[in-house]
Protein backbone atom coordinates (compact mmCIF):
# COMPACT_ATOMS: atom_id res chain seq x y z
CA UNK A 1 -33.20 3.01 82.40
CA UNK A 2 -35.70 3.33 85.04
CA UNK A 3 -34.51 6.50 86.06
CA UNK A 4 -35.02 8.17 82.63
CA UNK A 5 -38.37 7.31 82.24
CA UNK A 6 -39.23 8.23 85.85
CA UNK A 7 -37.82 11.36 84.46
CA UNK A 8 -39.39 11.70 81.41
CA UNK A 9 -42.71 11.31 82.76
CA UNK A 10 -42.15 14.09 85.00
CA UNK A 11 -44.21 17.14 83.72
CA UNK A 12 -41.64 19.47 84.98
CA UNK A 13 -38.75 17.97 83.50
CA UNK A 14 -41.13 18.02 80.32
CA UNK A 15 -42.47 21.21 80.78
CA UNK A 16 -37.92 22.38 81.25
CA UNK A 17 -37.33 20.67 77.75
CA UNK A 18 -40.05 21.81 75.20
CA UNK A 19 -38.87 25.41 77.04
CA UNK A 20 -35.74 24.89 75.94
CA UNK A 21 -36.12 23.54 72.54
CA UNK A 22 -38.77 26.43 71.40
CA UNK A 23 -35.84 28.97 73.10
CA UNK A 24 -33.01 27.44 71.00
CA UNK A 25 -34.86 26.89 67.63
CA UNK A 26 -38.51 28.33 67.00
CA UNK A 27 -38.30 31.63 68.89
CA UNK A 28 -37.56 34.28 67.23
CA UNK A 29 -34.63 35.32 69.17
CA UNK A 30 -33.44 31.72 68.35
CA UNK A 31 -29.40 30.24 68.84
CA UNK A 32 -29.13 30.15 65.18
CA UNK A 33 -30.62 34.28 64.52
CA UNK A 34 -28.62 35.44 67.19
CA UNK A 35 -25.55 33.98 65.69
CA UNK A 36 -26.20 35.78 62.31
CA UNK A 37 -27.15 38.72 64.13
CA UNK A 38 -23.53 38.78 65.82
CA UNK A 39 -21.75 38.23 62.61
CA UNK A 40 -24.01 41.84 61.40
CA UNK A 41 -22.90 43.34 64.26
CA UNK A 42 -18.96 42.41 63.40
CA UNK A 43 -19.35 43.17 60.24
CA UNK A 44 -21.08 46.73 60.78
CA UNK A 45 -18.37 47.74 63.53
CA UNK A 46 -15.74 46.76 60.87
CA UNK A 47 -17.15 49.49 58.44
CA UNK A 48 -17.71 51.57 61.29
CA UNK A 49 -13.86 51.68 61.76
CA UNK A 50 -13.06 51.91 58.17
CA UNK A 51 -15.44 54.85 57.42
CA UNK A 52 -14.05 57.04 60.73
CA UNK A 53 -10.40 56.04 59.27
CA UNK A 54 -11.83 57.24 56.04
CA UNK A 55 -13.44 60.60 57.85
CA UNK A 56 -10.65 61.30 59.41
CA UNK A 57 -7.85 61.35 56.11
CA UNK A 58 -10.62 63.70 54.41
CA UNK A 59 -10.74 66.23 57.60
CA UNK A 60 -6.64 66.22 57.62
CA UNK A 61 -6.70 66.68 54.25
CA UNK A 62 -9.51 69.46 54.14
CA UNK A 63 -7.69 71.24 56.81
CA UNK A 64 -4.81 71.54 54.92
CA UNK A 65 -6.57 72.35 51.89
CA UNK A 66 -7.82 75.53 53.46
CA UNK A 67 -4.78 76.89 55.20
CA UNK A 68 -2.87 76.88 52.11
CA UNK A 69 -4.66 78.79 48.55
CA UNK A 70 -1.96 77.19 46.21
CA UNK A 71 -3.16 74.15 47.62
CA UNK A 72 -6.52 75.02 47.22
CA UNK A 73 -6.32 76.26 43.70
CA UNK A 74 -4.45 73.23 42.62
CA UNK A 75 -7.19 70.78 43.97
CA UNK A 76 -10.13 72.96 42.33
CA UNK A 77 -8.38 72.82 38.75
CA UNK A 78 -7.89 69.21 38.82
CA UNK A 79 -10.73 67.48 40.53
CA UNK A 80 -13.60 70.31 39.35
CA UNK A 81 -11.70 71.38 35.95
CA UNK A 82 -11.64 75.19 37.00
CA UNK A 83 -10.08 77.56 34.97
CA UNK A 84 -9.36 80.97 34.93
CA UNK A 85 -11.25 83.32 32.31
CA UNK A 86 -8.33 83.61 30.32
CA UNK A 87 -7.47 80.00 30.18
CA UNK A 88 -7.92 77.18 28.07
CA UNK A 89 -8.43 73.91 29.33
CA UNK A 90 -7.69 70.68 27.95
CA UNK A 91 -8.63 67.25 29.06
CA UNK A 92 -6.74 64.46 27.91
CA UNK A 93 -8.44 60.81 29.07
CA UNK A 94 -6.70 57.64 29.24
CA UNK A 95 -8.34 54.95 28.05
C-alpha cells in the first residue's frame, strides 16, 4: 500500500496516466473512433470488391455485346425499346 501511494504521488507516473487516459478517450483519434473508423474501412473495402466484381461482369458483357450485332440489336430492342421504322412495338407490363 505504501508503494502505490509513493507512486501515485510521483508527478511522472501522474504526468504517464492523465497521458494515457486523454489518448484512449478524449482525443480525437481516441480507442473508441478508431475502432469505428476500422469497421468504415471494412465495410468500404467490402463494396470496393463488390463494385470491381460488378465492373468487371458489365466489361465481359459489353465486350461481347460489341463483337457480335445480333447481340447488339437484341439488347437495344429490349432494354431501350428500339424499333425499326417499319415496326410496331408493343409493351406488355406485368404487374
Amino acid at each position: 500500500m505504501k508503494k502505490l501511494l509513493k507512486y501515485s504521488g510521483n508527478f511522472y507516473v501522474l504526468a504517464i496516466l492523465f497521458f494515457l487516459f486523454w489518448m484512449l478517450f478524449i482525443d480525437s483519434n481516441n480507442l473508441i473512433n478508431h475502432f469505428r473508423l476500422s469497421q468504415k474501412l471494412n465495410q468500404l473495402e467490402d463494396q470496393k470488391e463488390f463494385y470491381l466484381e460488378k465492373k468487371g461482369k458489365i466489361t465481359a458483357e459489353r465486350a461481347e455485346l460489341m463483337s457480335n450485332p445480333e447481340l447488339l440489336e437484341k439488347f437495344a430492342r429490349e432494354r431501350y425499346l428500339m424499333k425499326k421504322q417499319t415496326e410496331d412495338l408493343y409493351v406488355i407490363v406485368e404487374k
